[in-house]
Protein backbone atom coordinates (compact mmCIF):
# COMPACT_ATOMS: atom_id res chain seq x y z
CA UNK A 1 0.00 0.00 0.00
CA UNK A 2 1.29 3.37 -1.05
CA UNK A 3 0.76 6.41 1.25
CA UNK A 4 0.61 10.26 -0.09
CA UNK A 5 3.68 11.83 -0.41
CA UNK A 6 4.73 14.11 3.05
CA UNK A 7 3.98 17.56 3.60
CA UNK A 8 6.61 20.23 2.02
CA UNK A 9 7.67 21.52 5.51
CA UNK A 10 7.55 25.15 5.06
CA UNK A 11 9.00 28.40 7.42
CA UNK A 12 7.19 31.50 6.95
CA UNK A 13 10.00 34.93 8.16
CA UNK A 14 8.86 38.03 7.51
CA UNK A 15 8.51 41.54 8.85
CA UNK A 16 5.19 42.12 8.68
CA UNK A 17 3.03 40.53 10.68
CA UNK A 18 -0.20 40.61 8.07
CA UNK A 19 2.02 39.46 5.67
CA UNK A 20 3.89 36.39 7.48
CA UNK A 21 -0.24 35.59 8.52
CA UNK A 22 -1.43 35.83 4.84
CA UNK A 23 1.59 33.73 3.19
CA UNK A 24 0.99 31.02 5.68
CA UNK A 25 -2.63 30.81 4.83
CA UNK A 26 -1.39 30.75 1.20
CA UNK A 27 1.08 28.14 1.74
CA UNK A 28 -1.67 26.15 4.42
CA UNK A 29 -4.13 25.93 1.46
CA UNK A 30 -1.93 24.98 -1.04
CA UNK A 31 -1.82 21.03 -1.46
CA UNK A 32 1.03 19.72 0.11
CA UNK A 33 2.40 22.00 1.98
CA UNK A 34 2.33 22.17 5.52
CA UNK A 35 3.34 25.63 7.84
CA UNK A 36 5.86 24.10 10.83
CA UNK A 37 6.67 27.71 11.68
CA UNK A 38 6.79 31.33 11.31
CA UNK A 39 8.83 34.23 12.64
CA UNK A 40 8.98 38.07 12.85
CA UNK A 41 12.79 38.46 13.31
CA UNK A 42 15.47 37.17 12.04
CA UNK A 43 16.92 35.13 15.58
CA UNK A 44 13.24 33.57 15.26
CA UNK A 45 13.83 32.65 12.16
CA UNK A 46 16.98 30.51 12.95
CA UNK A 47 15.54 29.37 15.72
CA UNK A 48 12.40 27.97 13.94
CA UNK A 49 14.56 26.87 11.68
CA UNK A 50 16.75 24.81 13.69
CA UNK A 51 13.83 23.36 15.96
CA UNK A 52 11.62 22.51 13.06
CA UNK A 53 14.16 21.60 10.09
CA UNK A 54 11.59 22.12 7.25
CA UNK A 55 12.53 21.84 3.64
CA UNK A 56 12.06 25.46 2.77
CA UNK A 57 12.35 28.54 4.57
CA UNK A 58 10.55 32.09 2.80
CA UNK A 59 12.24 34.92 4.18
CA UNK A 60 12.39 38.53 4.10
CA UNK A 61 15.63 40.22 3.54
CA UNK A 62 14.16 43.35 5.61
CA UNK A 63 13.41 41.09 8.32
CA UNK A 64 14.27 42.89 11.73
CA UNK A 65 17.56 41.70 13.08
CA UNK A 66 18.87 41.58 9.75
CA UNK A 67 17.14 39.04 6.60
CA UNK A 68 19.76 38.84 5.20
CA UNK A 69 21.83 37.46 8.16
CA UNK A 70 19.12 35.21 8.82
CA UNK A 71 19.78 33.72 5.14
CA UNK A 72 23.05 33.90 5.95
CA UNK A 73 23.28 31.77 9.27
CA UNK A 74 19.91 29.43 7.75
CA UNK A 75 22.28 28.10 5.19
CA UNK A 76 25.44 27.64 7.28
CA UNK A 77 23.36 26.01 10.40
CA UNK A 78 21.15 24.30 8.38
CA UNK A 79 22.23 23.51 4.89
CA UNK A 80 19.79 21.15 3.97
CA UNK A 81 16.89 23.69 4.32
CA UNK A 82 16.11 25.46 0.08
CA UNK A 83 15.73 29.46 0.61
CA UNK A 84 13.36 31.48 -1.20
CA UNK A 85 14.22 35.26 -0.39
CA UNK A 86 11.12 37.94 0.04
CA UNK A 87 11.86 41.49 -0.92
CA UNK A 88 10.38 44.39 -2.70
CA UNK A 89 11.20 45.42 -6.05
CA UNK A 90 12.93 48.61 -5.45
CA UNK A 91 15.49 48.06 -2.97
CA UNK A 92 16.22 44.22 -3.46
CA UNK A 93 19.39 43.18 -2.99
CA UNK A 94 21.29 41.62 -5.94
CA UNK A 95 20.60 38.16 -7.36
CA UNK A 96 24.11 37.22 -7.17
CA UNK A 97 24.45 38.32 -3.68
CA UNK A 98 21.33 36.39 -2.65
CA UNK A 99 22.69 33.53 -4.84
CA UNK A 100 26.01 33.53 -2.99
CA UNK A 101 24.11 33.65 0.39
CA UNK A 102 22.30 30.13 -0.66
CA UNK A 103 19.18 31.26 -1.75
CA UNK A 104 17.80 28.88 -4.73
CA UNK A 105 14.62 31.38 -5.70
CA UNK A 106 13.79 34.85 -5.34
CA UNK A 107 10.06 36.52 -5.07
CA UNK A 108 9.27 40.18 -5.51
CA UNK A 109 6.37 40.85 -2.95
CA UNK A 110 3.17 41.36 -4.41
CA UNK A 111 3.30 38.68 -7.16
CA UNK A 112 0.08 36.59 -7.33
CA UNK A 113 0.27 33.79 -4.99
CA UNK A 114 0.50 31.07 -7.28
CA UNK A 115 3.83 32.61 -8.03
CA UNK A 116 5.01 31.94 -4.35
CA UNK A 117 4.12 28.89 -4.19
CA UNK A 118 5.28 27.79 -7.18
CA UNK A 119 8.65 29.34 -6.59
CA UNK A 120 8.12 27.28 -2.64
CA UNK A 121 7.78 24.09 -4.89
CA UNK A 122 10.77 24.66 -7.45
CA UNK A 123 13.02 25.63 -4.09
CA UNK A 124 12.04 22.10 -2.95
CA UNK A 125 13.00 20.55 -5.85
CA UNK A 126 16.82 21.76 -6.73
């Protein structure tokens, strides 16, 4: 007998609070995927990371205590965990820079939300 797959675990970082709350409704719906965590700062972030080891984390680069560290110290504590980086258009860092940081996909806030999750799934599959 064959069971269904498991759940894509999924962390949820961002700044704002109505945002982190909307994306992990997004993500909850989606088929699949299943919400282990989410955080409002970046030490949360590794934290969450660390306690719940999901498969991909989505985080903000302006996420207080620093995004960008948190991407940072999420892929040298925890490797094995895909990173899709949250920013807004006009003052996102460089691809290459997130790229050298480990992140494997990139989202511009205020895409539709297919497009996150999509990009959640393709992080889960490099």
């Amino acid at each position: 007998m064959t069971g269904a797959p498991a759940p894509l675990r999924v962390l949820v970082a961002d700044a704002s609070p109505l945002f982190r709350d909307t994306l992990r409704d997004v993500l909850r719906d989606a088929a699949g995927i299943e919400v282990v965590a989410v955080a409002g700062s970046a030490d949360d972030a590794i934290r969450l990371a660390q306690q719940h080891r999901p498969a991909v984390a989505v985080v903000d680069v302006h996420l207080p205590g620093d995004g960008l560290h948190a991407i940072r110290r999420l892929h040298q504590k925890a490797p094995a965990v895909r990173l899709v980086a949250l920013c807004g258009l006009i003052d996102a860092p460089s691809e290459t820079e997130l790229r050298d940081l480990g992140v494997v996909e990139y989202v511009i806030k205020g895409v539709p939300n297919r497009k996150i999750v999509a990009a959640v799934r393709r992080a889960a599959e490099d």
